[in-house]
Protein backbone atom coordinates (compact mmCIF):
# COMPACT_ATOMS: atom_id res chain seq x y z
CA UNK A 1 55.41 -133.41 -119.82
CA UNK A 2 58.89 -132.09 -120.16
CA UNK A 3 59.91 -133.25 -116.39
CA UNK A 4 58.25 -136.81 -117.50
CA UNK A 5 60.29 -137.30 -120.64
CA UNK A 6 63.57 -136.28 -119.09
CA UNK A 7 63.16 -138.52 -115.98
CA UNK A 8 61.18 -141.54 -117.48
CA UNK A 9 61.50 -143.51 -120.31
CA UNK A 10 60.05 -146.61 -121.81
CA UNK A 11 56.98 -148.40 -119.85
CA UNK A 12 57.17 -146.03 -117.27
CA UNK A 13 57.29 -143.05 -119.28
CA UNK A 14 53.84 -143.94 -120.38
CA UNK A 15 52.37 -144.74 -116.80
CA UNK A 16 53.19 -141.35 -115.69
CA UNK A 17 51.97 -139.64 -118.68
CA UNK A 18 49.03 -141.72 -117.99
CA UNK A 19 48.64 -140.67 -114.59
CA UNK A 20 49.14 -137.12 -115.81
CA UNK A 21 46.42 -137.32 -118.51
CA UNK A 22 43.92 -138.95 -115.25
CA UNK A 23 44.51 -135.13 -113.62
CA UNK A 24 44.48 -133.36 -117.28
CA UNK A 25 40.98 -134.86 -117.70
CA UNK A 26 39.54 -134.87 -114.82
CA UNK A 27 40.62 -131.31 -113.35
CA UNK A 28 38.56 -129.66 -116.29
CA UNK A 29 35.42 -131.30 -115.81
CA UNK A 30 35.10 -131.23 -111.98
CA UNK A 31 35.95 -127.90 -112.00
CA UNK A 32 32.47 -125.91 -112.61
CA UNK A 33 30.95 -128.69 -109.92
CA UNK A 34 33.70 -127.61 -107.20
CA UNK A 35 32.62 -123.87 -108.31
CA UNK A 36 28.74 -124.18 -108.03
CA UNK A 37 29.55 -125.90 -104.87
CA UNK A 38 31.50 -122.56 -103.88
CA UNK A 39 28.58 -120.60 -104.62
CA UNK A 40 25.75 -121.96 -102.29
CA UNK A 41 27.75 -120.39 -99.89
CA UNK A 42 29.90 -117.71 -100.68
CA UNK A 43 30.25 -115.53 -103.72
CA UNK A 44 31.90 -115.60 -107.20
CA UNK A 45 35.23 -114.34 -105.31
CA UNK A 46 35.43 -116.69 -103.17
CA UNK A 47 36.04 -118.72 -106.43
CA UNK A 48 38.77 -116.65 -107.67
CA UNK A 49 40.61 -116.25 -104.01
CA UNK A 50 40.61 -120.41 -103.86
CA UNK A 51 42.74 -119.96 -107.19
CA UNK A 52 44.83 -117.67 -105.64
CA UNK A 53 45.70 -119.65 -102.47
CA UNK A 54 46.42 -122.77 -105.05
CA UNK A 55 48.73 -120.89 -106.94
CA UNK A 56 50.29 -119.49 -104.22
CA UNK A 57 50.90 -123.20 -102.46
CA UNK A 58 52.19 -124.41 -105.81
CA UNK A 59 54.53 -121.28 -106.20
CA UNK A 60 56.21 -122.17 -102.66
CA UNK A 61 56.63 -126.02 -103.52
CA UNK A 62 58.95 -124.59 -106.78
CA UNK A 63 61.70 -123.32 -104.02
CA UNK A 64 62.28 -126.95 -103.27
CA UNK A 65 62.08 -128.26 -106.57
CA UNK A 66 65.15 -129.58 -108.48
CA UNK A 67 65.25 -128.89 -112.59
CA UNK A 68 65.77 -132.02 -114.26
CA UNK A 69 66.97 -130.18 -117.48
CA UNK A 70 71.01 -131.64 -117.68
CA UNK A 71 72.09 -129.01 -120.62
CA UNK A 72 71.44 -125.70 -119.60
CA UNK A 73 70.39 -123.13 -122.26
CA UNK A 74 72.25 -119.89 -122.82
CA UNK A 75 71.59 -116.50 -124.99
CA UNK A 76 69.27 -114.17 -124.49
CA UNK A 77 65.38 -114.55 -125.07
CA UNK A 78 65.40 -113.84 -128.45
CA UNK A 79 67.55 -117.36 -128.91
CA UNK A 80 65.20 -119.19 -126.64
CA UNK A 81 62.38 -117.98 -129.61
CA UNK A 82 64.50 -119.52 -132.49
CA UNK A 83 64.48 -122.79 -130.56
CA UNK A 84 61.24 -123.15 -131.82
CA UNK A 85 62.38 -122.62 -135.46
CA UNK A 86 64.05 -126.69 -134.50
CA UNK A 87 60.57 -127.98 -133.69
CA UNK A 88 58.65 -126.48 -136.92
CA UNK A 89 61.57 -128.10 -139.41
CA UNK A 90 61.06 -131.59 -137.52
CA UNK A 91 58.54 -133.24 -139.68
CA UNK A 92 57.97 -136.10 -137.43
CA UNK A 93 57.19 -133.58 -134.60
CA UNK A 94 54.78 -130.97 -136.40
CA UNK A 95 52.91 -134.05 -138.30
CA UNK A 96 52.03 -136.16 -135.11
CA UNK A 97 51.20 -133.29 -133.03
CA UNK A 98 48.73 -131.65 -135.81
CA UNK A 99 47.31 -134.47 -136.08
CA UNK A 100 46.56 -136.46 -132.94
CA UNK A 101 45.71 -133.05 -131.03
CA UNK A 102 43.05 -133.32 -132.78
CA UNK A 103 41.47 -135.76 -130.43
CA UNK A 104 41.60 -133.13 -127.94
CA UNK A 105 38.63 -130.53 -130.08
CA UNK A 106 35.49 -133.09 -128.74
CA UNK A 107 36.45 -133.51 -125.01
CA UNK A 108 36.74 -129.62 -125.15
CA UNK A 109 33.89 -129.00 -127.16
CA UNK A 110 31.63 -131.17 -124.52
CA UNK A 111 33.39 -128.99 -121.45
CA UNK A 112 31.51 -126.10 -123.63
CA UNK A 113 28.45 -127.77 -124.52
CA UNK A 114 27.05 -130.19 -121.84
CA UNK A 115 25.03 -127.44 -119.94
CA UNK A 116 23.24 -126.62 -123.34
CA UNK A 117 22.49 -130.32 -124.41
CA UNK A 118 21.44 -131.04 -120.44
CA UNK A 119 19.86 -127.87 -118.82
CA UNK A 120 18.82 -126.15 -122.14
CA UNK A 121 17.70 -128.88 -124.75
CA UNK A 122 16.65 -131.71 -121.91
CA UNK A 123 15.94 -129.01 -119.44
CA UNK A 124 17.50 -131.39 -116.56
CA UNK A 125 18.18 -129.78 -113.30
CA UNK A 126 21.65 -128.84 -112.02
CA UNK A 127 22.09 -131.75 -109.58
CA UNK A 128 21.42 -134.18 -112.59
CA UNK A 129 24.08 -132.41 -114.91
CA UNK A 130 26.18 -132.43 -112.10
CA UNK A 131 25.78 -135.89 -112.12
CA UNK A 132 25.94 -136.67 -115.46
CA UNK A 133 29.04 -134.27 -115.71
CA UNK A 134 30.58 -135.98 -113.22
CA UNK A 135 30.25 -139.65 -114.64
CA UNK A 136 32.17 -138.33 -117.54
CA UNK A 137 35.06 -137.39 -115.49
CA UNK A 138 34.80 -141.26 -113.81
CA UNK A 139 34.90 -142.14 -117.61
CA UNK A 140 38.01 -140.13 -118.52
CA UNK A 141 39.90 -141.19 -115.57
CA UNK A 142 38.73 -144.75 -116.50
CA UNK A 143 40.33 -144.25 -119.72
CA UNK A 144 43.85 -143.20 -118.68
CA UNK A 145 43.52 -146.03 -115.55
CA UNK A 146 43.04 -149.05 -118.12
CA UNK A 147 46.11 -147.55 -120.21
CA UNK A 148 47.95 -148.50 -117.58
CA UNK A 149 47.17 -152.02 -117.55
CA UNK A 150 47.15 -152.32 -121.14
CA UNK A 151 50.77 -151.31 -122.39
CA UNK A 152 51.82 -154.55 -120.46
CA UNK A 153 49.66 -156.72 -122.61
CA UNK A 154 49.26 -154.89 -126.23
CA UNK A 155 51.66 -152.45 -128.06
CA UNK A 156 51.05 -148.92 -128.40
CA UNK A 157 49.58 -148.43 -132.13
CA UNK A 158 46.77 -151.20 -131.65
CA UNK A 159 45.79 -149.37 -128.42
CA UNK A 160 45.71 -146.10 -130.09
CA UNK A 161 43.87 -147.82 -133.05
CA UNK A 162 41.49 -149.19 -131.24
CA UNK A 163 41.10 -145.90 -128.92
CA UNK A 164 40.69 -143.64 -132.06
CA UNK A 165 38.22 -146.15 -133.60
CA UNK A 166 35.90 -146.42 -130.68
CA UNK A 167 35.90 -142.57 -130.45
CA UNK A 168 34.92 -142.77 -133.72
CA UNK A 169 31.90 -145.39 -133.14
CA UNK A 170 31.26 -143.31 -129.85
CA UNK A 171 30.29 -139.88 -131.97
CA UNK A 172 28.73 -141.83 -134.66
CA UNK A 173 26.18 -142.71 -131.63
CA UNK A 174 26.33 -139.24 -130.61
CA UNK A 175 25.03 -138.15 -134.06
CA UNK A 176 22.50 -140.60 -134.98
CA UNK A 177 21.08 -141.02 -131.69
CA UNK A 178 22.16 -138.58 -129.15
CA UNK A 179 18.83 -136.51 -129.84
CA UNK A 180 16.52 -138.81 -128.95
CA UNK A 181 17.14 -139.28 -125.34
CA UNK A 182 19.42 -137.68 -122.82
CA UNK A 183 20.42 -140.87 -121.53
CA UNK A 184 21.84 -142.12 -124.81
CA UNK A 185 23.73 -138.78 -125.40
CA UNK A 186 25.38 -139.63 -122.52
CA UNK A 187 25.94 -142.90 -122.91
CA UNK A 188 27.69 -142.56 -125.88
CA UNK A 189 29.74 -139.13 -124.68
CA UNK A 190 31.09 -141.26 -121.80
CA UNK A 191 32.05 -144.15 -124.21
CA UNK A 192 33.76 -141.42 -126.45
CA UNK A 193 35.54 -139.69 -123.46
CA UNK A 194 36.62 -143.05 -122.61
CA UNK A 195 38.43 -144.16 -125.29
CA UNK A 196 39.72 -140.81 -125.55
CA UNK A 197 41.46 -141.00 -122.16
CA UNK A 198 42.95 -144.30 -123.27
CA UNK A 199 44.59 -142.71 -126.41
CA UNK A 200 45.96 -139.40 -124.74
CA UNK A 201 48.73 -140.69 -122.94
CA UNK A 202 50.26 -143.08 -125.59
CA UNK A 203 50.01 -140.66 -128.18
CA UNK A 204 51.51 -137.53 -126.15
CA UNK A 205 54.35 -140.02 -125.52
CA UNK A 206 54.18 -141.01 -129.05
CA UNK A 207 54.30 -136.79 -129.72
CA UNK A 208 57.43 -136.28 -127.62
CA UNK A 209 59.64 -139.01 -128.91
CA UNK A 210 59.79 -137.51 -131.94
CA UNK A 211 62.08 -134.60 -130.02
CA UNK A 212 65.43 -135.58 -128.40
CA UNK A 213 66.14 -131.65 -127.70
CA UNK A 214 63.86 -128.82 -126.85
CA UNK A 215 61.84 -130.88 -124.80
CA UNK A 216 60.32 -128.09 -122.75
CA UNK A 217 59.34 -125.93 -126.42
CA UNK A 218 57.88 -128.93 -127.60
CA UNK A 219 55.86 -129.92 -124.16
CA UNK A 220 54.60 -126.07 -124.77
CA UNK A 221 53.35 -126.34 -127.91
CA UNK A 222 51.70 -129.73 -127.46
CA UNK A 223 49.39 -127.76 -124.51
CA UNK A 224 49.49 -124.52 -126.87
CA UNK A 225 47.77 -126.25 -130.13
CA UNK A 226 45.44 -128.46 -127.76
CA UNK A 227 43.98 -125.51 -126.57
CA UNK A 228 43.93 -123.85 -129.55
CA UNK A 229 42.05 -126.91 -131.23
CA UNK A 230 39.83 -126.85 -128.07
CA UNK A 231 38.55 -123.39 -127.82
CA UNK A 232 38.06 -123.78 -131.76
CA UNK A 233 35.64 -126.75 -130.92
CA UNK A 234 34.30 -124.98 -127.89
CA UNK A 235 33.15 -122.17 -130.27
CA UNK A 236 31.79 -124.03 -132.87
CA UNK A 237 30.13 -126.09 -130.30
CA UNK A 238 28.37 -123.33 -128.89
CA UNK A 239 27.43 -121.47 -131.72
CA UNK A 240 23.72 -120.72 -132.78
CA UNK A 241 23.20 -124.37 -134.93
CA UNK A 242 19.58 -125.75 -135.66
CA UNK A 243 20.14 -129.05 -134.34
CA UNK A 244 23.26 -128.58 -131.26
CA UNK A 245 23.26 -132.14 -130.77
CA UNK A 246 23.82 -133.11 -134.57
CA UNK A 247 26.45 -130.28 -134.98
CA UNK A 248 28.49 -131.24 -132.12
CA UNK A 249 28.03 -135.03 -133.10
CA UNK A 250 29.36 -134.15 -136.48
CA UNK A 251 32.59 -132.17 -135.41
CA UNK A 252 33.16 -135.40 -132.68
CA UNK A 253 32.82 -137.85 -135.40
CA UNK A 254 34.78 -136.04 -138.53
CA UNK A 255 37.93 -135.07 -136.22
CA UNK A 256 38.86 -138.68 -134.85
CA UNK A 257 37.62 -140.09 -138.47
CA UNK A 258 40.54 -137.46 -139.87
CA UNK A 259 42.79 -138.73 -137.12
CA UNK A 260 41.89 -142.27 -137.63
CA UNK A 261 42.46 -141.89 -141.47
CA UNK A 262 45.73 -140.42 -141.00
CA UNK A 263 47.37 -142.66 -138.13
CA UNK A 264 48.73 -145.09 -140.65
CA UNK A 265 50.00 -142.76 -143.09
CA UNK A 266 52.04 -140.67 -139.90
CA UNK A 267 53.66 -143.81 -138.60
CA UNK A 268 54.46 -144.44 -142.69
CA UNK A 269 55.99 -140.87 -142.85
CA UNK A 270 58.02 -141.45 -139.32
CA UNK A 271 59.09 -144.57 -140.02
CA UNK A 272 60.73 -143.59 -143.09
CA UNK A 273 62.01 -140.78 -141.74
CA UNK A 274 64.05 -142.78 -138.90
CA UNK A 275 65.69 -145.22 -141.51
């Protein structure tokens, strides 16, 4: 994200962080497929020496790679630490990334509880959740694709307005009626994860251009609290509930509601803060 917002800016800013968020979404969901496909016929090693041999090609593409950062930063570590201090005092910063990483908790949460709604609760077999799993990765990638197209056409709020809102409808589906059939779960998980992937690159543009320095911190902490909102969901998720389905419908609805609730009142706060 850092490299993106150095090099790009404007319309094509947002195509590459959409093409970014296309890798982002689909990388985490493909994943367990590629490693169950690992396992027919090799063991659980085999898994971790593929990871290996990707980092390793990765680390020997970095000797040819050129750093796009123009200002170098001196001191010593404990300066580089403080720089951080800049991006907790900028109000625009803290406020948009609190509260549009918040999007981020369902998508994770789902990563953590799709074998439980599909193997557990609908007892489907592996090949269908594979399927199923990988439909929501189409979805995601969908999402990001259509972004694309539609910064051309529409400005950035109404898409995220319209992304949040039909994330919104999506786990409203989830929660009324994602317990009576596996299909409609589905159905309305791929909507959500959708309209998620149409958001995510606007608003982690929307994120960084509250920063003109520090880029790198602030690409950092973006990943740092998305996780950190993720695993949250992913534990809740996959706790012990009564109902799964209704408690993970719930926590999908209520966090894009909160988002959706807030989004005016954060461009309010930035826009008042810029004039």
């Amino acid at each position: 994200m850092a490299i993106c917002r150095d090099l790009y800016d404007g319309e094509k800013r947002k195509r590459v962080l959409a093409y970014m968020s296309i890798i982002l979404s689909v990388v985490p969901i493909t994943a367990p497929s590629i490693g169950s496909l690992f396992l027919k016929f090799a063991d659980w090693r085999f898994i971790f020496l593929a990871q290996a041999l990707l980092v390793t090609f990765t680390f020997i593409l970095t000797f040819g790679y050129t750093d796009t950062l123009r200002e170098k930063l001196s001191g010593n570590i404990f300066h580089i630490f403080r720089r951080y201090k800049n991006l907790i005092l900028n109000k625009g910063y803290i406020l948009a990334n609190s509260v549009m990483g918040l999007l981020a908790g369902p998508f994770f949460g789902y990563l953590a509880f799709s074998p439980i709604v599909y193997i557990q609760i609908y007892h489907l077999d592996t090949s269908m959740f594979g399927l199923l799993f990988a439909i929501n990765a189409v979805m995601a990638m969908l999402g990001a694709f259509i972004c694309t197209r539609l910064i051309r056409k529409l400005s950035d709020n109404l898409i995220i307005t319209f992304g949040i809102a039909g994330c919104v409808i999506s786990a409203a589906g989830i929660t009324l009626l994602g317990s009576t059939h596996y299909i409609l779960f589905a159905a309305f998980m791929s909507t959500f994860t959708f309209c998620s992937g149409l958001t995510r690159p606007l608003s982690t543009h929307f994120i960084l251009t509250q920063v003109k320095t520090d880029i790198g911190s602030a690409s950092g902490f973006i990943v740092f609290y998305t996780f950190v909102v993720g695993s949250t969901c992913m534990a809740i998720t996959t706790a012990n509930w009564q109902n799964p389905i209704l408690a993970f419908g719930l926590i999908a609805f209520f966090l894009p509601l909160v988002v959706l609730l807030m989004w005016p009142v954060l461009l309010n706060i930035i826009r008042n803060q810029n004039n």
